[in-house]
PDB file of N, CA and C in Angstrom:
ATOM      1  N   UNK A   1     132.994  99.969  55.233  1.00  0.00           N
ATOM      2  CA  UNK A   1     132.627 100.456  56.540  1.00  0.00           C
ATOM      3  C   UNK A   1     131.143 100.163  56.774  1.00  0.00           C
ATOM      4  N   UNK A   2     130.674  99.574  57.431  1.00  0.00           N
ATOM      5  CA  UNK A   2     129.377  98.812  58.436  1.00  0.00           C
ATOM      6  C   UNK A   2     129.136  99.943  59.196  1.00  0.00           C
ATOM      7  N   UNK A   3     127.621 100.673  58.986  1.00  0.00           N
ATOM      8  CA  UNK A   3     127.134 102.155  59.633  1.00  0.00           C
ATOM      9  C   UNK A   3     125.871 100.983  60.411  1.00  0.00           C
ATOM     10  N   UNK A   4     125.810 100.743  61.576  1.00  0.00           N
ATOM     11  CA  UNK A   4     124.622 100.318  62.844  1.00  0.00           C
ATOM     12  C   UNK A   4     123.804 101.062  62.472  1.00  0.00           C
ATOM     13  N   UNK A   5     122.663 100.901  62.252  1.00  0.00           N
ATOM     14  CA  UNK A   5     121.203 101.885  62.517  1.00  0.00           C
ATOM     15  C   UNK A   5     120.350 101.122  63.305  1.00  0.00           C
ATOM     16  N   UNK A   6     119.222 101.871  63.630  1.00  0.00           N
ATOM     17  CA  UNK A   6     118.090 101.342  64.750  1.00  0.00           C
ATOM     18  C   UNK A   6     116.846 102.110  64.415  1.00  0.00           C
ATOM     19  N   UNK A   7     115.916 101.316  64.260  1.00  0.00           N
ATOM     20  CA  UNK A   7     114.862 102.510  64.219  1.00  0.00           C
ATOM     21  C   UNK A   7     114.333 103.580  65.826  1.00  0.00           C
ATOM     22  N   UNK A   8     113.823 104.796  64.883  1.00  0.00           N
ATOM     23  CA  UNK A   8     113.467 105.559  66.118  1.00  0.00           C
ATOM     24  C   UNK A   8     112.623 105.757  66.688  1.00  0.00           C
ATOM     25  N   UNK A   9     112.784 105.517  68.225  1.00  0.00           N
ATOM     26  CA  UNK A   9     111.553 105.267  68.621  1.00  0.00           C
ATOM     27  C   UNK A   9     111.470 106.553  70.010  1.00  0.00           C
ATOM     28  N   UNK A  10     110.509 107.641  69.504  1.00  0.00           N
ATOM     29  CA  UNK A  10     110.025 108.743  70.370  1.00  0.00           C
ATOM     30  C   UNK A  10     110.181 107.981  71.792  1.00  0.00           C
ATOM     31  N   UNK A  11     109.617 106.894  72.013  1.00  0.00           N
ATOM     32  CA  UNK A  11     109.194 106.853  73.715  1.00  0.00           C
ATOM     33  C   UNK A  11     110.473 106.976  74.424  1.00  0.00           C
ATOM     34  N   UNK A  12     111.938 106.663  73.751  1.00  0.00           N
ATOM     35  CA  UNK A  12     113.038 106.843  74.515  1.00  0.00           C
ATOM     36  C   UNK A  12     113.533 108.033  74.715  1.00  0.00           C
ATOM     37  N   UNK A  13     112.455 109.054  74.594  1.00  0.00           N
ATOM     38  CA  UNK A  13     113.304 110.314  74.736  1.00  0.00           C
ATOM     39  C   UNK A  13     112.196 110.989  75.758  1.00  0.00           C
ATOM     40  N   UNK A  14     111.049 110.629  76.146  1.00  0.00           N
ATOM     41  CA  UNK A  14     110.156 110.700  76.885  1.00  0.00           C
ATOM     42  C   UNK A  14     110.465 110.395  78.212  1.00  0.00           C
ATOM     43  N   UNK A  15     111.013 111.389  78.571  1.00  0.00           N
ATOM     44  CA  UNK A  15     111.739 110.640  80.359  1.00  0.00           C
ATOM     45  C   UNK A  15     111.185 111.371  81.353  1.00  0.00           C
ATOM     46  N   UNK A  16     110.321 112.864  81.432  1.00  0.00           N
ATOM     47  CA  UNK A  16     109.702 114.076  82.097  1.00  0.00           C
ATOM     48  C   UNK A  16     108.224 114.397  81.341  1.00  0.00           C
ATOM     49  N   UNK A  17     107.295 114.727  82.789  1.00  0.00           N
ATOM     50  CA  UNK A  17     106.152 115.333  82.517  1.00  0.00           C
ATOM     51  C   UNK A  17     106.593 116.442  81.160  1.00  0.00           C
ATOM     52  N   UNK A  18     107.381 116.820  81.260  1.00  0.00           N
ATOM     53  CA  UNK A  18     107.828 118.106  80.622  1.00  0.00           C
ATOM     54  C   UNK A  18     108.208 118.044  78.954  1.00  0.00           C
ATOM     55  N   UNK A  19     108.632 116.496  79.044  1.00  0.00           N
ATOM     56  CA  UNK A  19     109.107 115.827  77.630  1.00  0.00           C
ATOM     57  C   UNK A  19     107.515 115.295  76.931  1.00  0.00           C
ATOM     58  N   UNK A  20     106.704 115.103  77.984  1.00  0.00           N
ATOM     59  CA  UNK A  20     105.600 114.532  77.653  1.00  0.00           C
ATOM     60  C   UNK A  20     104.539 115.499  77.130  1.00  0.00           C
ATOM     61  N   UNK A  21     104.651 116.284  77.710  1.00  0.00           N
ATOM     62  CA  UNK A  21     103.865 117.639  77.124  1.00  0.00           C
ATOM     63  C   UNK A  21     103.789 118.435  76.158  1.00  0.00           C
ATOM     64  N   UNK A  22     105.392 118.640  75.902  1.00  0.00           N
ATOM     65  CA  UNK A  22     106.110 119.007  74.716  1.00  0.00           C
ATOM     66  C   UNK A  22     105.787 118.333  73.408  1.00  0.00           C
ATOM     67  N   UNK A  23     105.759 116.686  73.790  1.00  0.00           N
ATOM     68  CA  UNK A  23     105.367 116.140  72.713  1.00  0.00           C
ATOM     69  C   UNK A  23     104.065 115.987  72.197  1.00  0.00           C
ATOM     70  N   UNK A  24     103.153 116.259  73.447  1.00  0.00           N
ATOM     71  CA  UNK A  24     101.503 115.644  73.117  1.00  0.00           C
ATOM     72  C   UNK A  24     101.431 117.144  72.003  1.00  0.00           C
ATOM     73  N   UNK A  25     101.989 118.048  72.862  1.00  0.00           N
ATOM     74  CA  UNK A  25     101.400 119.872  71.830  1.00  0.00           C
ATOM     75  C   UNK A  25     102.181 119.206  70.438  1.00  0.00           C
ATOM     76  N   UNK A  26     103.112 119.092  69.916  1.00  0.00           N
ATOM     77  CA  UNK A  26     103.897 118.521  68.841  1.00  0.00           C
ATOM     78  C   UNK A  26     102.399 118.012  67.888  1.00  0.00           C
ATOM     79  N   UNK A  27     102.224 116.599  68.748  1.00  0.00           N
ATOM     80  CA  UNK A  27     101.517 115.737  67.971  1.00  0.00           C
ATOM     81  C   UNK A  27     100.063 116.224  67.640  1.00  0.00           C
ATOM     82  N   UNK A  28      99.616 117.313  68.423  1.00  0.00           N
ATOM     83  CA  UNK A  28      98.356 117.820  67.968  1.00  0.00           C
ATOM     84  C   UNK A  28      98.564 119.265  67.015  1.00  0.00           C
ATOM     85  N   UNK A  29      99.723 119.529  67.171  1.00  0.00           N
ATOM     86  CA  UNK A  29     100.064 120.755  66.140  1.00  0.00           C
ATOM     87  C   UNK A  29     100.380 120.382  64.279  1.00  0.00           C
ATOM     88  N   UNK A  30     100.731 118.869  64.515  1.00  0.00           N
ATOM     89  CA  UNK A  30     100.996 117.975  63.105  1.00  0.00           C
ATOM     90  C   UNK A  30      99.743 117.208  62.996  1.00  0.00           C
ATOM     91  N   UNK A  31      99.096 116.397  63.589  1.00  0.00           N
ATOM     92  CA  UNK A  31      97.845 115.980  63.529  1.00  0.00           C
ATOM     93  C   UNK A  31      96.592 116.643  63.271  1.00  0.00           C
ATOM     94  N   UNK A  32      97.118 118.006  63.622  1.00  0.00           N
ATOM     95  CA  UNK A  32      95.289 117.974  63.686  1.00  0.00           C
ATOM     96  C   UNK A  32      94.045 117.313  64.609  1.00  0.00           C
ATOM     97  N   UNK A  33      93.463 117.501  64.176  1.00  0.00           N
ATOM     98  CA  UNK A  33      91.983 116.565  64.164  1.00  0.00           C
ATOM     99  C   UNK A  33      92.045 115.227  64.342  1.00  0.00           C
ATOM    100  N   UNK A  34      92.964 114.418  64.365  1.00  0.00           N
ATOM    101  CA  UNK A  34      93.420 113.069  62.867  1.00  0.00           C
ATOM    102  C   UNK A  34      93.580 111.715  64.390  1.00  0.00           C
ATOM    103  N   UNK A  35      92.027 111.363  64.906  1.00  0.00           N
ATOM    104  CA  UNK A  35      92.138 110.789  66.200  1.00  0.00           C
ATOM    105  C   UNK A  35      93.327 109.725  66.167  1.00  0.00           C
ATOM    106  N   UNK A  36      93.728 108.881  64.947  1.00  0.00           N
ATOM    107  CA  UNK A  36      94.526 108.017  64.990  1.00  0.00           C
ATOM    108  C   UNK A  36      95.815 108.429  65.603  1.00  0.00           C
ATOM    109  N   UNK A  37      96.056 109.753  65.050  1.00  0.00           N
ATOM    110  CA  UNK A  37      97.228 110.349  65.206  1.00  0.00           C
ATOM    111  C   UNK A  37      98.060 110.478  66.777  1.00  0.00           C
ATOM    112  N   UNK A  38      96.834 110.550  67.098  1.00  0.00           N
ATOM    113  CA  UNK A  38      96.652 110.990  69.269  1.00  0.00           C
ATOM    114  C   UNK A  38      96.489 109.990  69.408  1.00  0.00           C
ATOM    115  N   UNK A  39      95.946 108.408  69.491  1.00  0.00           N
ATOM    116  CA  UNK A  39      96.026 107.385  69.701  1.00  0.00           C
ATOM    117  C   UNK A  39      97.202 107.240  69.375  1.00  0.00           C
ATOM    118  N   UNK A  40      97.923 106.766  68.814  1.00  0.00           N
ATOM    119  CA  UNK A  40      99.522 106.307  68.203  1.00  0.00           C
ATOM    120  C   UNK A  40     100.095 107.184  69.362  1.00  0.00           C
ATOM    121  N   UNK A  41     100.033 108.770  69.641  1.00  0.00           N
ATOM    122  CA  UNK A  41     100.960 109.297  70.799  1.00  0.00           C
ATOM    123  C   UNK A  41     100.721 109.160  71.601  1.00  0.00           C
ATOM    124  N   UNK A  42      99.500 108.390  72.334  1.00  0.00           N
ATOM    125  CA  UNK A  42      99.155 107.580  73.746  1.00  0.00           C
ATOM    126  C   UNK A  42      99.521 106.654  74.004  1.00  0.00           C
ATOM    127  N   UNK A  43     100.150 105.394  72.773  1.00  0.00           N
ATOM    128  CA  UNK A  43     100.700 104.475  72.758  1.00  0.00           C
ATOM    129  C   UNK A  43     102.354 104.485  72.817  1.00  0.00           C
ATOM    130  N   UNK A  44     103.115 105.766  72.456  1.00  0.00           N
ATOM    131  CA  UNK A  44     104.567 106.045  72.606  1.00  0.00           C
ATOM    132  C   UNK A  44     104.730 106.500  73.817  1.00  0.00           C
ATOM    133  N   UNK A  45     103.568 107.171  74.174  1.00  0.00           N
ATOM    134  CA  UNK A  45     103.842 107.657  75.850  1.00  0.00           C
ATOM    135  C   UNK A  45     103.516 106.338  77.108  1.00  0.00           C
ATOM    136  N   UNK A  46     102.489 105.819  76.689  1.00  0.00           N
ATOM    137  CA  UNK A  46     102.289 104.188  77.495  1.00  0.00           C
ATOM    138  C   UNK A  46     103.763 103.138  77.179  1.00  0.00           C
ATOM    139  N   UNK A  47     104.442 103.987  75.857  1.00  0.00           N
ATOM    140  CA  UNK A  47     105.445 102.507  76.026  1.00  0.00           C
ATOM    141  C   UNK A  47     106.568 103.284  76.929  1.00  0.00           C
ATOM    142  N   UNK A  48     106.796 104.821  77.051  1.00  0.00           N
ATOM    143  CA  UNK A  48     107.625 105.208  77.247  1.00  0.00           C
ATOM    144  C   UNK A  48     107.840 104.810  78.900  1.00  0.00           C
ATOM    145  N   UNK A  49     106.391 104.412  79.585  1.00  0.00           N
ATOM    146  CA  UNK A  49     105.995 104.093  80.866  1.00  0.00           C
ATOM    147  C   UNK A  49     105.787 102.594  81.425  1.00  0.00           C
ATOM    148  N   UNK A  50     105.424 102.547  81.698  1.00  0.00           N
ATOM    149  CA  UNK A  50     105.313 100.980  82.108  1.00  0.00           C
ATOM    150  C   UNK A  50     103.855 100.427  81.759  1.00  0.00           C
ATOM    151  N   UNK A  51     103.764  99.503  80.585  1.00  0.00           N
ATOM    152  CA  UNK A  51     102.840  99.473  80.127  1.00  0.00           C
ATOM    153  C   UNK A  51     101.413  98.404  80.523  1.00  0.00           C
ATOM    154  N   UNK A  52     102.302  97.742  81.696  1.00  0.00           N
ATOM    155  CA  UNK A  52     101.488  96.984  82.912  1.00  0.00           C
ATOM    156  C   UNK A  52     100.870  97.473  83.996  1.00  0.00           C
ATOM    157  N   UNK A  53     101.701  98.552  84.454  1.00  0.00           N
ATOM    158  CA  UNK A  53     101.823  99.245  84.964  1.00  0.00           C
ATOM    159  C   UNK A  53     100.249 100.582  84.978  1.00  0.00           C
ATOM    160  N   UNK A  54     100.537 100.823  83.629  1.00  0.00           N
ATOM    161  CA  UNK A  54      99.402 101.618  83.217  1.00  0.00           C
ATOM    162  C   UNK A  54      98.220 100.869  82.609  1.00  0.00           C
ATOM    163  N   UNK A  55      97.990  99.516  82.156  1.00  0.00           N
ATOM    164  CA  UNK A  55      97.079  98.820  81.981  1.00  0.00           C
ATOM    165  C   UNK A  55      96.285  98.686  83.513  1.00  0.00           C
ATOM    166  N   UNK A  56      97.077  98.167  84.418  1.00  0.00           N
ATOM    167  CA  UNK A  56      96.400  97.944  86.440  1.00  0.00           C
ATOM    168  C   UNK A  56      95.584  99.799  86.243  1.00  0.00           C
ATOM    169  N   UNK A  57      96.207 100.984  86.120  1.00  0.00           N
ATOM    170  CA  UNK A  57      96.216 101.673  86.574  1.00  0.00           C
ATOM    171  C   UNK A  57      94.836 102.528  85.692  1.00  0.00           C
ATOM    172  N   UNK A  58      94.788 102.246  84.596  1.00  0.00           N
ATOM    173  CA  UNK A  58      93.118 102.315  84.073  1.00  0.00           C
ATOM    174  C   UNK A  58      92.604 101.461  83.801  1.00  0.00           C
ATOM    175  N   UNK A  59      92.474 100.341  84.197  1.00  0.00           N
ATOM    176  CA  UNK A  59      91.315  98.991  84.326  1.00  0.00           C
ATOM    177  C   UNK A  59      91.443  98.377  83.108  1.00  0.00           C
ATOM    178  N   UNK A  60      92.495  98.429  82.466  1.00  0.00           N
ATOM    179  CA  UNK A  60      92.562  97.148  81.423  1.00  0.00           C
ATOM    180  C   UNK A  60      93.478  95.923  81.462  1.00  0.00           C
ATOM    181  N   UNK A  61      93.183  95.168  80.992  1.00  0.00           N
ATOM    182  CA  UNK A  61      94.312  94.235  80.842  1.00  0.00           C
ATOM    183  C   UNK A  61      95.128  94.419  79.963  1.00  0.00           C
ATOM    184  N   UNK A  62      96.452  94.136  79.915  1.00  0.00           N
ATOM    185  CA  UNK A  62      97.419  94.479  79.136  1.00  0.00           C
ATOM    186  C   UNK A  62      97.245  94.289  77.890  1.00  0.00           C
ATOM    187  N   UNK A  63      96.735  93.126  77.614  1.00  0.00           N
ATOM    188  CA  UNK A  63      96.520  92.807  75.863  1.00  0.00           C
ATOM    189  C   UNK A  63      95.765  93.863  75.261  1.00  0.00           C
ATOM    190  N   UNK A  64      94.620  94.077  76.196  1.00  0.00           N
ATOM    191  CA  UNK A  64      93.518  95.169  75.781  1.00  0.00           C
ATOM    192  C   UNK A  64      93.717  96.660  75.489  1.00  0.00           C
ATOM    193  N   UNK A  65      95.022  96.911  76.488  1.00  0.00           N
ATOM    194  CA  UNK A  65      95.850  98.141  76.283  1.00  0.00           C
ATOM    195  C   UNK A  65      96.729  98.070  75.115  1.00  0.00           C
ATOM    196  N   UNK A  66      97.268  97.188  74.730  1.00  0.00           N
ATOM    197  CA  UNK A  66      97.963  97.277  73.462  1.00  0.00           C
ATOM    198  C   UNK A  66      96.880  97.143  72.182  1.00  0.00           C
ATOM    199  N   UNK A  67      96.038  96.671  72.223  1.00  0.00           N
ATOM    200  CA  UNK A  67      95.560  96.355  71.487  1.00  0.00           C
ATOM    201  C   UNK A  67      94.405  97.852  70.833  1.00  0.00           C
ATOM    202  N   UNK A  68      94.095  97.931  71.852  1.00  0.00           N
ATOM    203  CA  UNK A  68      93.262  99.709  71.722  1.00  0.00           C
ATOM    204  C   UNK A  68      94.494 100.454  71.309  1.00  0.00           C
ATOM    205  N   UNK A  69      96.141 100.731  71.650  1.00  0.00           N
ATOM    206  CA  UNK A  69      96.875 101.545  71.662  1.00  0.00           C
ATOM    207  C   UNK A  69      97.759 101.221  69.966  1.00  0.00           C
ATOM    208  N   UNK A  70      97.045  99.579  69.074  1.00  0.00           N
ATOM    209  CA  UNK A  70      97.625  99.352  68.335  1.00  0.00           C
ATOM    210  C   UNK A  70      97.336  99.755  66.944  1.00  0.00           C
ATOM    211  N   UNK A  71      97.800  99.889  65.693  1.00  0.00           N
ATOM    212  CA  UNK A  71      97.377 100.467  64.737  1.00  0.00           C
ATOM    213  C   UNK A  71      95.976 100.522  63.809  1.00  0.00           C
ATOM    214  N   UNK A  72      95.689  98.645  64.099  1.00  0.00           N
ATOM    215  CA  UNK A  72      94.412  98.657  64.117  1.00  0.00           C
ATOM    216  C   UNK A  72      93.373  98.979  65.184  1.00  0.00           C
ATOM    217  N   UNK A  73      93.782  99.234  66.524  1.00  0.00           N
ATOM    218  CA  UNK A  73      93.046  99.165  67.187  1.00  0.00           C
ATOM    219  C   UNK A  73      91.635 100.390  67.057  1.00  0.00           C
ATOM    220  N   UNK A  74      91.285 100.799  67.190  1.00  0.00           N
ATOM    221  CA  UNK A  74      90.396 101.900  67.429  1.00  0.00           C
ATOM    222  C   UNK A  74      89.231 101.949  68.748  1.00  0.00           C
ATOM    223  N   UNK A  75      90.519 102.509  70.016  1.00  0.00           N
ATOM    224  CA  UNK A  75      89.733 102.666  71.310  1.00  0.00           C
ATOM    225  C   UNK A  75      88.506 103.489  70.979  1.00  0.00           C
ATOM    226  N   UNK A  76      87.355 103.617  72.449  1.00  0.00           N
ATOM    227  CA  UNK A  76      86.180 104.443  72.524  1.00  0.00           C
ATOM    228  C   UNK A  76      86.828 106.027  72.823  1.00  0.00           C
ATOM    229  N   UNK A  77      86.232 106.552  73.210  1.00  0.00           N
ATOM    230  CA  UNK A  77      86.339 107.777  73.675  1.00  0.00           C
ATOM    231  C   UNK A  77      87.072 107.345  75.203  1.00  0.00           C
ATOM    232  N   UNK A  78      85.808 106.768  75.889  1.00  0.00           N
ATOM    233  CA  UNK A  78      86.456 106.206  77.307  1.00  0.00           C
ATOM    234  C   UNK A  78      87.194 105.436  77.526  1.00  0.00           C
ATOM    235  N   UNK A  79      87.851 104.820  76.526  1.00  0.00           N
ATOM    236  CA  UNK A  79      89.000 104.068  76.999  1.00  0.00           C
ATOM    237  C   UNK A  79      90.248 105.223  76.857  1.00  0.00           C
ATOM    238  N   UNK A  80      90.218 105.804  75.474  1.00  0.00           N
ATOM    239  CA  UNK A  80      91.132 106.846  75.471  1.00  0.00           C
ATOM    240  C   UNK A  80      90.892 107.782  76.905  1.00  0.00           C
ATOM    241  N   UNK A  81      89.941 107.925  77.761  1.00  0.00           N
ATOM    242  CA  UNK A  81      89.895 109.343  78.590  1.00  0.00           C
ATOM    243  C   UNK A  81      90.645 108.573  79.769  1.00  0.00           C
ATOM    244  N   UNK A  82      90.382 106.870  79.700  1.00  0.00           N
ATOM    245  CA  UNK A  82      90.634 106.133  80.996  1.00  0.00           C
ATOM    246  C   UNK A  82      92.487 105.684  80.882  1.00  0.00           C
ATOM    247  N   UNK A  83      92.986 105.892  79.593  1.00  0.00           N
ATOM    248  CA  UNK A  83      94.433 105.947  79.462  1.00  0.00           C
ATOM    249  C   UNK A  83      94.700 107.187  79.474  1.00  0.00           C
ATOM    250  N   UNK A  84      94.275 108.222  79.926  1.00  0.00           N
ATOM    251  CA  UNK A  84      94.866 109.528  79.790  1.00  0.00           C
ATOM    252  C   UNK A  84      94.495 109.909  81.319  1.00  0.00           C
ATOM    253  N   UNK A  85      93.888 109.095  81.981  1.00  0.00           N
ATOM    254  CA  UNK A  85      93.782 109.807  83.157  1.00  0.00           C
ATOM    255  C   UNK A  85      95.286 108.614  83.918  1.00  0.00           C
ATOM    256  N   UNK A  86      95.117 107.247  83.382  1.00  0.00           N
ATOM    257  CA  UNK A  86      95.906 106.687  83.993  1.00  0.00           C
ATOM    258  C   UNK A  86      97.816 107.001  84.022  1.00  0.00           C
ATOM    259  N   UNK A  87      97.875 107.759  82.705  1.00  0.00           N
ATOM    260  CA  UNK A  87      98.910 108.499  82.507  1.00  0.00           C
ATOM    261  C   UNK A  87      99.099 109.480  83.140  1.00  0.00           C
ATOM    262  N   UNK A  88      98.324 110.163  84.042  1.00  0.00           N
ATOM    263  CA  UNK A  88      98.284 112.084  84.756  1.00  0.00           C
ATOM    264  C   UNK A  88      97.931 112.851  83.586  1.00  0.00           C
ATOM    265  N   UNK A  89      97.248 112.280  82.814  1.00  0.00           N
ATOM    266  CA  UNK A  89      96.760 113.575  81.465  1.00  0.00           C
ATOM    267  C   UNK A  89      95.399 113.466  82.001  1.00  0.00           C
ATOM    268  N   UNK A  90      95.441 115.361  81.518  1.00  0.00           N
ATOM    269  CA  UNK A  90      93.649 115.780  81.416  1.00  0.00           C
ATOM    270  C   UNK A  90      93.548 116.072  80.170  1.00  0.00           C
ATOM    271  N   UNK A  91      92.349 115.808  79.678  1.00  0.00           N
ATOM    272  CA  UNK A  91      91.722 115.907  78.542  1.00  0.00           C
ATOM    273  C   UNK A  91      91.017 117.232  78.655  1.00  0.00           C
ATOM    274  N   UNK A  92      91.342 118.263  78.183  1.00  0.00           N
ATOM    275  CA  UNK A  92      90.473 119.684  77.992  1.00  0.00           C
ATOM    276  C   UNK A  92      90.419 120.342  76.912  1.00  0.00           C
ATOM    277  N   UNK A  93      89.123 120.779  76.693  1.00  0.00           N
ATOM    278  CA  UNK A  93      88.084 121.630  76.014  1.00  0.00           C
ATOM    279  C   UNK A  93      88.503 123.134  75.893  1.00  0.00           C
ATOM    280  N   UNK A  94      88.882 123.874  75.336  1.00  0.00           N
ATOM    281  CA  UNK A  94      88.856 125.422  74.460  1.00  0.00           C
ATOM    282  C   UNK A  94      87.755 125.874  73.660  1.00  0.00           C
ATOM    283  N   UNK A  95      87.566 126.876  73.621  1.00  0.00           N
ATOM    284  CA  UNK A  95      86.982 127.758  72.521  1.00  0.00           C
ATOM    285  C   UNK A  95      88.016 127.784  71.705  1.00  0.00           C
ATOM    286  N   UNK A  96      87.966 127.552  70.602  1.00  0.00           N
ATOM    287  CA  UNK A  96      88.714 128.156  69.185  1.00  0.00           C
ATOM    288  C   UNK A  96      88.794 129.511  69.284  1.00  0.00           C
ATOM    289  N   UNK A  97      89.981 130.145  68.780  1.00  0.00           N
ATOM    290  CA  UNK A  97      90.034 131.209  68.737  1.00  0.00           C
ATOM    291  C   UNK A  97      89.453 132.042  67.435  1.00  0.00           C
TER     292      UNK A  97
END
């Protein structure tokens, strides 16, 4: 008997603001601190979206968006704030409790 597998890939289950949110709290509740970690979930949420789409929509070119969003990549601060605004994410600040 022949069992199909596929690897899994989060962005297909990312279909709602609501799925998206759920997951960013996820990835900062397992991450931590760990910037790579939040980069990699900016890149499952950009694939989950249209990733041309969101390159036009914060001023990069597509290569440049994958490439900041890729494992080696390591975006600035402002490129990460300029893919998070182009997504409808705000980036906000707390006091620690």
């Amino acid at each position: 008997m022949n069992v199909k597998l596929s690897r899994w890939d989060s962005a297909e289950y990312l279909k709602t603001d609501e799925d998206i949110q759920a997951y960013l709290e996820a990835v900062l509740e397992e991450g931590g601190d760990d910037p790579a970690f939040i980069v990699h979930a900016l890149g499952v949420i950009a694939r989950a979206k249209n990733m041309s789409q969101l390159a036009r929509d914060a001023g990069l070119s597509r290569e440049g968006l994958y490439k900041a969003l890729s494992e080696e990549g390591n975006p600035t601060f402002s490129t990460v704030t300029k893919i998070a605004k182009a997504l409808g994410l705000q980036i906000k600040f707390e006091t620690a409790a």
